[in-house]
Structures are given as C-alpha cells and as structure tokens.
Protein backbone atom coordinates (compact mmCIF):
# COMPACT_ATOMS: atom_id res chain seq x y z
CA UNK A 1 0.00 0.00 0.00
CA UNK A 2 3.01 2.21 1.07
CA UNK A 3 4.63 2.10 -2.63
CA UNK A 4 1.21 2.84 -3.96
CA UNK A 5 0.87 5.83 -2.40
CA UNK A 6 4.56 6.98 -3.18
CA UNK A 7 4.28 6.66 -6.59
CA UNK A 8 0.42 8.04 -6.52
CA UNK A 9 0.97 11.48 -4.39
CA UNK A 10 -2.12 13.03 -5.09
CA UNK A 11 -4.04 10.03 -3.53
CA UNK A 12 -1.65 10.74 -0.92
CA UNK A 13 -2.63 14.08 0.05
CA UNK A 14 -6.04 13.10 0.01
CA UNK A 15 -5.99 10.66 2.51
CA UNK A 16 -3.63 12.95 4.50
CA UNK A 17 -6.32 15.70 4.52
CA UNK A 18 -8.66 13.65 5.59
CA UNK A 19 -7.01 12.01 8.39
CA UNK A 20 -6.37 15.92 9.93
CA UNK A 21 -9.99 16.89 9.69
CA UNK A 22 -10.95 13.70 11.40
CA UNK A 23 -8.63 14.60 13.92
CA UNK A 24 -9.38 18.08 14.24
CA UNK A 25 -12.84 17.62 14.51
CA UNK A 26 -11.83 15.19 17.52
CA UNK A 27 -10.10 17.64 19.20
CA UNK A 28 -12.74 20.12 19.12
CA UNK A 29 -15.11 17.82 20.41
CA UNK A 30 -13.50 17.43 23.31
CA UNK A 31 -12.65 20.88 23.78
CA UNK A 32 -16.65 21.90 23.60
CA UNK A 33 -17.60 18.99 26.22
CA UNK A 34 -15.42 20.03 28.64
CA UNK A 35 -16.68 23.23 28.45
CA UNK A 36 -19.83 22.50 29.02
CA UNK A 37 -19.19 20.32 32.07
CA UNK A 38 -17.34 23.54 33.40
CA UNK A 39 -20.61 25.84 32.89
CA UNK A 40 -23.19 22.92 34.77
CA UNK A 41 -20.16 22.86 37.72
CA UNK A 42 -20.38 26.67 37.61
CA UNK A 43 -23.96 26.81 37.75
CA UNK A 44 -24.60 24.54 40.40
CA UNK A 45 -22.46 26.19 42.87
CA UNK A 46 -23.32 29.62 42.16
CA UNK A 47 -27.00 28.39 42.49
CA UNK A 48 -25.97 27.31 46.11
CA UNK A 49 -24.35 30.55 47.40
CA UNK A 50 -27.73 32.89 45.75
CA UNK A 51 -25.62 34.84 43.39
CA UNK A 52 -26.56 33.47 40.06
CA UNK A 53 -27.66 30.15 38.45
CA UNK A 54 -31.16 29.08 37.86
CA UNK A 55 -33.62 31.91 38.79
CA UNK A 56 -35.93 31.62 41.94
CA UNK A 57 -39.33 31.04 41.02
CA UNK A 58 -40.25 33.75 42.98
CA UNK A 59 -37.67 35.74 40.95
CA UNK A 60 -39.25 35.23 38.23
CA UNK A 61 -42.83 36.14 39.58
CA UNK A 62 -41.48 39.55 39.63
CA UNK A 63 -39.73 39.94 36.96
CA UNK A 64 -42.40 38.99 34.99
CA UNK A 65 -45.04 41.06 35.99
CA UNK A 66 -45.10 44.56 35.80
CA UNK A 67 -44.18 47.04 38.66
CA UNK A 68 -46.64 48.46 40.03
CA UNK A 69 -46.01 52.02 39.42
CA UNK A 70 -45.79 51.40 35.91
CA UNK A 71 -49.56 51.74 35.36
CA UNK A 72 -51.06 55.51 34.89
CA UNK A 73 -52.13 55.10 38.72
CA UNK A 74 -50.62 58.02 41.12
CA UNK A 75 -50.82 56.12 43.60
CA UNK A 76 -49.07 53.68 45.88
CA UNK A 77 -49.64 51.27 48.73
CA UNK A 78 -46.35 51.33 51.15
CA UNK A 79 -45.41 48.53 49.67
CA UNK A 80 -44.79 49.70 46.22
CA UNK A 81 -41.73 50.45 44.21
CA UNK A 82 -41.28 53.25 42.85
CA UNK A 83 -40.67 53.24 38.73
CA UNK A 84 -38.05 55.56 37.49
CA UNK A 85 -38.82 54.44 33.82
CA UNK A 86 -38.71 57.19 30.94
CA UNK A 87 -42.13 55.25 29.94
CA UNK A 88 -43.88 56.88 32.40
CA UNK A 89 -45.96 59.67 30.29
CA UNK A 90 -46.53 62.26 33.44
CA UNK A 91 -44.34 63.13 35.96
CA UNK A 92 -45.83 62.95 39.52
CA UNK A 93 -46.59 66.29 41.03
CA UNK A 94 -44.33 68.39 43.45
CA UNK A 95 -44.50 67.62 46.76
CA UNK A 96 -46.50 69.82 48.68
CA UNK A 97 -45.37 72.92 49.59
CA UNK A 98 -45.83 72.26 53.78
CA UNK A 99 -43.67 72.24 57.04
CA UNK A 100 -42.12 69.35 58.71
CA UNK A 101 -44.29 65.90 59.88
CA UNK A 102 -41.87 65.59 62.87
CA UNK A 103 -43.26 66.18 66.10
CA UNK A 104 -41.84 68.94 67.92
CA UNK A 105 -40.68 68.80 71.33
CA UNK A 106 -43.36 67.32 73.45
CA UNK A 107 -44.92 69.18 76.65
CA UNK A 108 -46.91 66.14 77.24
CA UNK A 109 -46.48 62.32 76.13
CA UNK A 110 -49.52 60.34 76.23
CA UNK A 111 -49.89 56.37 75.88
CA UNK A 112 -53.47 55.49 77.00
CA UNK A 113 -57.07 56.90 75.74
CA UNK A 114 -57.35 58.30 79.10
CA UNK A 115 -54.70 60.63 78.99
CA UNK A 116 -54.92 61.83 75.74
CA UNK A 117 -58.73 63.00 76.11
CA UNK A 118 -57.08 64.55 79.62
CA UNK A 119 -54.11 66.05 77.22
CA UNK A 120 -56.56 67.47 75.36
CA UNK A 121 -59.20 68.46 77.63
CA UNK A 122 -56.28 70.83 79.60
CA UNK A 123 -54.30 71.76 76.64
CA UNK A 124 -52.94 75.79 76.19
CA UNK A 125 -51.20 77.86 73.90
CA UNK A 126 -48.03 76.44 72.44
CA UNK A 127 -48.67 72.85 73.86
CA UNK A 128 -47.46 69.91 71.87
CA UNK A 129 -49.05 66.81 72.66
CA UNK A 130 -46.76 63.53 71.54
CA UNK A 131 -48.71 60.13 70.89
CA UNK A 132 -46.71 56.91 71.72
CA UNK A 133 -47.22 54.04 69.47
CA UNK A 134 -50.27 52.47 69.86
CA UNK A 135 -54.13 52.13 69.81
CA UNK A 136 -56.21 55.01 71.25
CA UNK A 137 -60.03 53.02 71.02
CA UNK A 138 -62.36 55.97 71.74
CA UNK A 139 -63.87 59.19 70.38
CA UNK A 140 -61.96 62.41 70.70
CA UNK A 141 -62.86 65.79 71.41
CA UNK A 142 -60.62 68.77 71.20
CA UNK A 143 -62.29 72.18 72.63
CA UNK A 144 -59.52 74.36 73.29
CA UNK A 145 -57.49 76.27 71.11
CA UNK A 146 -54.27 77.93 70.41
CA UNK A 147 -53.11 80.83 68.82
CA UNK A 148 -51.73 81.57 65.49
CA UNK A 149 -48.41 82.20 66.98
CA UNK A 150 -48.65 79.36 70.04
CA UNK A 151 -50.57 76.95 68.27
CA UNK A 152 -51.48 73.58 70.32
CA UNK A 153 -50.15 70.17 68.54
CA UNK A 154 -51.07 66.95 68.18
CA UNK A 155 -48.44 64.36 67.09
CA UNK A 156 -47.08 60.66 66.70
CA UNK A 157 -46.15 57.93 64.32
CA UNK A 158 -48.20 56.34 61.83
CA UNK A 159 -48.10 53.65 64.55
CA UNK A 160 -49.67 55.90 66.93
CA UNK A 161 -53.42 54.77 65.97
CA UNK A 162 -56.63 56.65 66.84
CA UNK A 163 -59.27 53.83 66.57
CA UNK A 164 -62.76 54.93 66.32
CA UNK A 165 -64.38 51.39 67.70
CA UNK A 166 -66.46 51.01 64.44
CA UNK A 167 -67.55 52.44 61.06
CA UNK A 168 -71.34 53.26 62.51
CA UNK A 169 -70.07 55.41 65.34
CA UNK A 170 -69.52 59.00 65.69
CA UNK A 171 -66.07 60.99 65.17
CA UNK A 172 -62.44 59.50 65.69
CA UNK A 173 -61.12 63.02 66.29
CA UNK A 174 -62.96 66.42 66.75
CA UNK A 175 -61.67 70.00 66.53
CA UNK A 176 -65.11 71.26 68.10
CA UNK A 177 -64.71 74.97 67.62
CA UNK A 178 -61.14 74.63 68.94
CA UNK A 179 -59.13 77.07 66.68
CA UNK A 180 -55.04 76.60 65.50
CA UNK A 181 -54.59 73.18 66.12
CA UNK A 182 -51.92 71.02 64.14
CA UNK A 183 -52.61 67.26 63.68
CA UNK A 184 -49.30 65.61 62.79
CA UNK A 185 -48.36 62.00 61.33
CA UNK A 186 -50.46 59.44 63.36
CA UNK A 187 -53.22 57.13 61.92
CA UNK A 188 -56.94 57.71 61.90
CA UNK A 189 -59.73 54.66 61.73
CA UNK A 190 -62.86 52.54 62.82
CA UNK A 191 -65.59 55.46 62.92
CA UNK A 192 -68.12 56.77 60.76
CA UNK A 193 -65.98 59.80 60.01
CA UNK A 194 -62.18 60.27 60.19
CA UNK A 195 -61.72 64.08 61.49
CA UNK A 196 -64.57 66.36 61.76
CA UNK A 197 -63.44 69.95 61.73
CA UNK A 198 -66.20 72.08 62.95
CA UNK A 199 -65.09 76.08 63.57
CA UNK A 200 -61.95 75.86 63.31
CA UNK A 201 -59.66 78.46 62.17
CA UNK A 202 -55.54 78.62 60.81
CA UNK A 203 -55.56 74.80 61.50
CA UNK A 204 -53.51 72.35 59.81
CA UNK A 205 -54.02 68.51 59.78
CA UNK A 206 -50.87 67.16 57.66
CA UNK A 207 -49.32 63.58 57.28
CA UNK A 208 -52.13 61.52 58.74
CA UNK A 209 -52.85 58.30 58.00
CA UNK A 210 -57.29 57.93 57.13
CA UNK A 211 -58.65 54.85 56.66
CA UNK A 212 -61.28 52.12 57.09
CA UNK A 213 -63.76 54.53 57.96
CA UNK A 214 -67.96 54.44 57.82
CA UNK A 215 -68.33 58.09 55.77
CA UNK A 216 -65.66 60.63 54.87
CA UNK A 217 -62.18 60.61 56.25
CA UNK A 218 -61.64 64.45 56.85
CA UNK A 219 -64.25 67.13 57.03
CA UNK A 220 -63.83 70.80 57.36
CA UNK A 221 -67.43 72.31 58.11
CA UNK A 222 -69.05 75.02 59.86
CA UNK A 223 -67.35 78.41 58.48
CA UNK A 224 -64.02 76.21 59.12
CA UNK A 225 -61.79 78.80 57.72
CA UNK A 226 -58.04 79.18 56.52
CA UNK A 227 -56.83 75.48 57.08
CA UNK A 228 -54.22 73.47 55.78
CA UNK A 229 -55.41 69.52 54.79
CA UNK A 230 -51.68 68.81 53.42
CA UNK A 231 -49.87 65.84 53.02
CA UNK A 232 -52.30 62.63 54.25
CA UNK A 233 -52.96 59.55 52.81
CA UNK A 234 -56.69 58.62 52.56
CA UNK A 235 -58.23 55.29 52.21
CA UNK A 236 -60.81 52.74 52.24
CA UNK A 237 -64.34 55.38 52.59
CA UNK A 238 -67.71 54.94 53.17
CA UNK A 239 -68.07 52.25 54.79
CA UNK A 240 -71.21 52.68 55.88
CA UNK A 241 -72.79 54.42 53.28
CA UNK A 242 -71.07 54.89 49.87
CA UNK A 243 -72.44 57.84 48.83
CA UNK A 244 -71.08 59.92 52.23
CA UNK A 245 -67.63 58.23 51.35
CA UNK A 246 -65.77 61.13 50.62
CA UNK A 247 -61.66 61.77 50.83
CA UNK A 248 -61.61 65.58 51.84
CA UNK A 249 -65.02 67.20 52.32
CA UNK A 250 -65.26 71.06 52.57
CA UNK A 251 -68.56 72.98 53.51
CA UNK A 252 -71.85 71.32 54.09
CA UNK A 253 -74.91 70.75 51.29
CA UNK A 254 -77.85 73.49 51.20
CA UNK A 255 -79.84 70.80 52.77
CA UNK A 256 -78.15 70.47 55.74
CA UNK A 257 -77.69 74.20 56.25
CA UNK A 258 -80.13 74.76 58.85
CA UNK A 259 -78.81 72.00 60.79
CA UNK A 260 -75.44 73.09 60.41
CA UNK A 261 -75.14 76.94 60.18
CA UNK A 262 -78.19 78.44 61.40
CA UNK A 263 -79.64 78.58 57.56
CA UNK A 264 -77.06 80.22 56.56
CA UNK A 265 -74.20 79.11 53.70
CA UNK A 266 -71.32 77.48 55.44
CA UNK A 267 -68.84 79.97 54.38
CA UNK A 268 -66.17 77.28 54.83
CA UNK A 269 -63.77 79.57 53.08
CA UNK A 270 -60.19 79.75 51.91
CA UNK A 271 -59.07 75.98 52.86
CA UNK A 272 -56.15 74.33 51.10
CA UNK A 273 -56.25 70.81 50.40
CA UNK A 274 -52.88 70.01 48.72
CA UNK A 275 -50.70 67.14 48.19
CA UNK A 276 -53.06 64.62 49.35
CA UNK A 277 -53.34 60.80 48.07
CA UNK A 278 -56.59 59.83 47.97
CA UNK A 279 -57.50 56.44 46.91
CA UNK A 280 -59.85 53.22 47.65
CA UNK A 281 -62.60 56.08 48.32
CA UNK A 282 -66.09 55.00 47.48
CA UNK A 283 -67.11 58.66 46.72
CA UNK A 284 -65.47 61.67 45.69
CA UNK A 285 -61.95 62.31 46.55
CA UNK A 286 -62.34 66.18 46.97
CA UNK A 287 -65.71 67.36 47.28
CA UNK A 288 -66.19 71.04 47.80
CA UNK A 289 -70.38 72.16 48.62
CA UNK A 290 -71.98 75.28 47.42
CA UNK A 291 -71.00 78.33 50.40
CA UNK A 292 -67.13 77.82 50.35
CA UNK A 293 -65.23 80.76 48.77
CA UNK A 294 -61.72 80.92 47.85
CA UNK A 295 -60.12 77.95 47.99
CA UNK A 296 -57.08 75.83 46.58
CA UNK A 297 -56.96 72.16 45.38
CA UNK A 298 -53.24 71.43 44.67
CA UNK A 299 -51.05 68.53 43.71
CA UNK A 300 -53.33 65.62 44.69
CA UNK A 301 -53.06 62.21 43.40
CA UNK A 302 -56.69 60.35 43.14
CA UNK A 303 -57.36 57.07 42.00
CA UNK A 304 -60.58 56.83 42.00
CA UNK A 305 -61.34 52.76 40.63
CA UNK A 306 -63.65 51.98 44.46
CA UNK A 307 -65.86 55.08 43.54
CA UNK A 308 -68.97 53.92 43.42
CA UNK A 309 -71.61 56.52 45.18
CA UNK A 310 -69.79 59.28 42.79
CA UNK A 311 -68.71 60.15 39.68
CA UNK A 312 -65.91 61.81 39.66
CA UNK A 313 -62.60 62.63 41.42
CA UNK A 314 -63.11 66.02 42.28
CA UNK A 315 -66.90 68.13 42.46
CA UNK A 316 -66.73 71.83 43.22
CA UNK A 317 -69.89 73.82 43.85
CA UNK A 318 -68.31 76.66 45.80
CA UNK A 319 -66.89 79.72 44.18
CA UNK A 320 -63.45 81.23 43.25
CA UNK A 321 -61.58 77.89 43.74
CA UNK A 322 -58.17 77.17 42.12
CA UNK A 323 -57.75 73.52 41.27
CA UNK A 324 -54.68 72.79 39.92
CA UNK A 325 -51.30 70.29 39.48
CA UNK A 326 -53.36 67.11 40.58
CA UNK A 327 -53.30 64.05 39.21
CA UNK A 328 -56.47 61.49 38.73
CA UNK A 329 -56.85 58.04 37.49
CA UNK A 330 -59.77 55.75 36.55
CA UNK A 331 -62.91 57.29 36.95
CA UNK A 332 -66.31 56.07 36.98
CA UNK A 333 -67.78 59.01 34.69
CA UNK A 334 -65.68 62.02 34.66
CA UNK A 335 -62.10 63.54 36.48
CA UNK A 336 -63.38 67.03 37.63
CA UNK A 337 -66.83 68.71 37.62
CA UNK A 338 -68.35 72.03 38.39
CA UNK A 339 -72.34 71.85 39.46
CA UNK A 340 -74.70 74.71 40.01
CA UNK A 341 -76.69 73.65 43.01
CA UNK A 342 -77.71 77.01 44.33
CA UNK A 343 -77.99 80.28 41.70
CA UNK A 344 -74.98 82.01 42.26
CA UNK A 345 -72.43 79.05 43.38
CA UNK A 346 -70.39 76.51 41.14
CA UNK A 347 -68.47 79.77 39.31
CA UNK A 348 -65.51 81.63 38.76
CA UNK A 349 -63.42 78.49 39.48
CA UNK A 350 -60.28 77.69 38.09
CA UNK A 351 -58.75 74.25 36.60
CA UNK A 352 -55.01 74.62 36.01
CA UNK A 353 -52.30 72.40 34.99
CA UNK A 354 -54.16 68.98 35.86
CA UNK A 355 -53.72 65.32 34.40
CA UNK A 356 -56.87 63.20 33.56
CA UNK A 357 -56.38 60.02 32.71
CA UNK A 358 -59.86 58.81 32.83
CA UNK A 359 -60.26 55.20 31.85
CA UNK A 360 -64.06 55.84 32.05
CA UNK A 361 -66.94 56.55 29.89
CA UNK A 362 -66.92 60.81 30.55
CA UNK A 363 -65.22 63.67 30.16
CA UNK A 364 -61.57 64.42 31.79
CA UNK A 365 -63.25 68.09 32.33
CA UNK A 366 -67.33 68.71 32.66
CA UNK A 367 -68.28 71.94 33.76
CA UNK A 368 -72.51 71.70 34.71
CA UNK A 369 -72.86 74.69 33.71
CA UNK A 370 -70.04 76.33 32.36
CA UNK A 371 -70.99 79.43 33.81
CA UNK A 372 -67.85 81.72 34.50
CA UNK A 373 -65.68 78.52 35.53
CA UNK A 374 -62.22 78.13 33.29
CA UNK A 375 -60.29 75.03 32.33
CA UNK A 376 -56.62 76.32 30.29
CA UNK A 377 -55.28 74.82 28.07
CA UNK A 378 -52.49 73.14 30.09
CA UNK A 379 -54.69 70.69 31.38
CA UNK A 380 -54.99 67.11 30.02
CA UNK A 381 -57.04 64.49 29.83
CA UNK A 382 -56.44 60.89 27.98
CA UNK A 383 -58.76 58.07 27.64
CA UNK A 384 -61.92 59.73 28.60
CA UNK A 385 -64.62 58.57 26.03
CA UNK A 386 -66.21 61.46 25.56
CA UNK A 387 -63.59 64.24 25.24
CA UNK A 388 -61.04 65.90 26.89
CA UNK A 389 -63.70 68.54 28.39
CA UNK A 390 -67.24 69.87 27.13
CA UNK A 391 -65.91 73.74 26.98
CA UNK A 392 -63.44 75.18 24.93
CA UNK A 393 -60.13 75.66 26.91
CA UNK A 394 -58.40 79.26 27.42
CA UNK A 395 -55.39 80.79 28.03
C-alpha cells in the first residue's frame, strides 16, 4: 500500500487531509464537552451561594409582571416600588409645599385613651401633645385652642393609631370649635368619620394616616376657615354608606344648612387641600359644597377605581376655587366637575395644569354649567370617552 501511495501522491494528500480533519474535529469535540461540564459545575455552585444560576421562582414572579407604578395610577400602597422608567408619560406632582411631619418637642407624652382626652381636655397655647405608638379606642374631642403664633399640637407615628371602635359610630377626632390646632403623622380609623373639623380656624391637619372609615375621612365644616389639609394619605371610605364616602369634604350641602349653620351658607372659606393621596374612596376624593369661597386644590393624586356613590374625582360647587397640578386616574364618569346647586355658586373656578387620565366613559373636564368657571389649556385628559372637556379651553 506504502509504494502505492509513493508513486500516486495526489491520492496521498487526500488521505492525508482527511485524516487531519478527522482529527481536528476530535479535538474540538472534546474541547466543547469540557466546556460545558465547566458551565453545569459553575452553575450549580453559584445556584448554592444565591448569586446566580437558575432563577428563583419567585424571581421570576417579579420579573415577569409589571411594577406596580408602571400603570397611569398616582398612587401607591407602602409597599410599592417606585418606577423611574422614561415610559412613564406624566411626571408625579411636586411635593407639597408644607412644614415638617416631625413632632416637635413634646410638653406632654400620652400612651393610653385616658390621657390623651385629659391632654386634650387641659391643653394651652403652644402645647405639643406627643402620641406613643399604639391604639387610642375611643372618640376624641378637642375644645380648646391655640393661637396663630402658640398653636397647640397633636403628634405621633403612623403607629400611633386613633381607633374609632367602628364604622357606625360617631367621630375619631374632633376639633369642636377649637381654633389653630396642628394634627401631625399618626393614623386615623374605625368610625363613621375620620376628622370632623367644625369652627376651626388657621388649622392644619398634615401627614395623617385615614382609613377604614364608615363616611368621609376628613371634614372641614361650619365656616371652618383658613386650614391646611396637606400631606395625608386617605383610604378605604364609606363604609357605611357609599355615597357619604368622601376623601376631603369642605362645607356642608344646602340641605343640611339649617342643621349646620343656622340657615345660613357654610362659608367654609379659603381651605387648602394640597398634596393629598386619595384612593380606595367610594365617593369623591375632593368634594367642595356650594358656600365655600376661595379655595385651593393642589397637587393631589386620586385614583378613584372603588368610587362607586360618585362620579368623579373632584366636584366643586363653591366659588373662586383654584384647582390645579393634581393628578387622577380611573374614573367612573368624569375627572373634575363644576355643578350649580344654588344660583350664584359653582363659578368663577379655576382648573389649572391637571392630568386626567380617565379610563371611564366621561369627560376628563365637565363643567354643569359652564358658567364663568375656566379650564386652560395646560390641562390634560387621555382616555376619557367622551372628550377631553365639554368647553373650549383658554389661556
């Protein structure tokens, strides 16, 4: 065979060429399964220490379903991450433009029910009243008041818990004509309304927690005048009756006027409510009545998918409010609304700068009538089935 090949070299270097691929492709072979032994060996232990191989199932869970913030909702449980993503079409609004949460120094600290009605019962000028953590289970009533420079406080953790003792009962916390008070930081819940406001005057109620309560969370009523609602988160209304399940209520209907203030308008007048979140409500989020003059409704986040005994976010009937910079999602029927109720209210009001984003079968804007009321043109509204707003916008 040997002298065949010599004197036939081109068989020759055939046969040698395929003798090297064989052996090449050997080589290789062996090369790749090794390798692949290495990666299962590296996998396997780095599954054991956490820091890579196979992903948890759980992992996976959450990688595969969205973050929550990356819906149009403004708003958040605790638990939720926040979502930095350039996806998101609105940025959130400023926060609001308030003081400090933080409890001052403390005159008095209070751990029990009993001495916090006592707290209150014998506070003065310039008193600051510190909650410990805890449950409060009672009603409380607030009668004295402060002054604009020495004004009394009220204070604690969200851990610090005010606790009504049911949805049907009467108020969890009441300024009862008790005048410069600040409420700071703890929770509110269990009664048929969060904090009733009635009289008061350069109060500010800022950083609470409201929720799991009968009717509305926080009320501002009889010619309550000049307050700050700034800051709280509100949750989980009406309760008891849907339709009374308001976030922030300001004023009091023309029906209950004579029950209220003598027959007269409750001239409820120049209230902020700003920087509020406001959802799980089963009525409106703000609702301002006919009588109130002169107020602001600023950089609130509503989402507004448990509203059920309303239909929409925000209704003002007052006069000479400025709403402006909030944010809504998912409404039953429309975001904001004007309504005549009495000739001469539901006018000269302002909508500035909001962000609709409807999801529901209205308007983002509905002014009933349009009257003198003015939505400019740097609102928005998306999603809203039947138009951005039924006026023309200005400015």
């Amino acid at each position: 065979m040997i002298p065949y090949l010599r004197t036939h070299p081109l068989v020759l270097a055939i046969a040698a060429f395929l003798l090297g691929a064989l052996f090449v492709s050997a080589l290789w072979g062996g090369v790749a399964l090794a390798s692949a032994s290495g990666r299962a060996t590296g996998a396997d232990a780095a599954g054991a220490d956490g820091t890579a191989g196979d992903p948890d199932p759980t992992t996976l869970g959450q990688t595969a379903s969205p973050s929550p913030s990356a819906s149009p909702s403004p708003t958040r449980s605790d638990d939720d991450e926040e979502d930095d993503s350039e996806d998101d079409p609105v940025a959130p609004p400023e926060p609001p433009r308030s003081t400090t949460t933080e409890c001052p120094s403390p005159t008095v600290t209070v751990s029990t029910a009993a001495e916090l009605q006592t707290a209150l019962d014998e506070a003065a000028p310039g008193d600051v009243i510190e909650l410990q953590a805890g449950r409060y289970v009672g009603e409380f009533v607030a009668t004295e008041s402060g002054t604009e420079d020495q004004p009394i406080t009220l204070c604690g953790s969200s851990d610090a818990i005010l606790d009504g003792d049911g949805v049907k009962g009467g108020y969890v916390f009441h300024l009862d004509q008790a005048e410069y008070w600040h409420l700071i930081g703890f929770s509110v819940t269990n009664g048929q309304k969060g904090v009733m406001a009635d009289g008061t005057k350069g109060s500010t109620i800022e950083g609470l927690t409201v929720f799991h309560i009968g009717d509305e969370a926080i009320h501002l009523r009889r010619h309550s005048t000049d307050n700050l609602v700034i800051g709280n988160d509100i949750s989980d209304t009406g309760l008891r009756r849907e339709k009374f399940g308001e976030g922030v209520y300001v004023g009091s209907a023309e029906s209950n006027w004579c029950n209220i203030t003598d027959c007269e308008p409750d001239e409820s007048d120049r209230n902020v409510v700003e920087g509020n979140t406001i959802h799980g409500v089963r009525s409106e989020a703000v609702d301002i009545k006919e009588g109130t003059t002169g107020g602001i409704v600023r950089g609130n986040t509503f989402e507004g998918s448990a509203i059920v005994g309303a239909d929409s976010w925000v209704d003002i009937k007052g006069n000479d409010w400025l709403i402006e910079d909030n944010h809504g999602v998912n409404s039953p029927l429309d975001g904001f609304q004007t309504h005549e109720i009495l000739d001469g209210w539901g006018t000269r009001n302002t909508f500035r700068g909001n962000i609709a984003e409807v999801n529901g079968p209205g308007f983002g804007y509905s002014l009933t009538p349009e009257r003198d009321n003015v939505v400019t043109c740097d609102n928005t509204a998306s999603n809203a089935a039947e138009g951005d707003m039924n006026v023309e916008c200005s400015g």
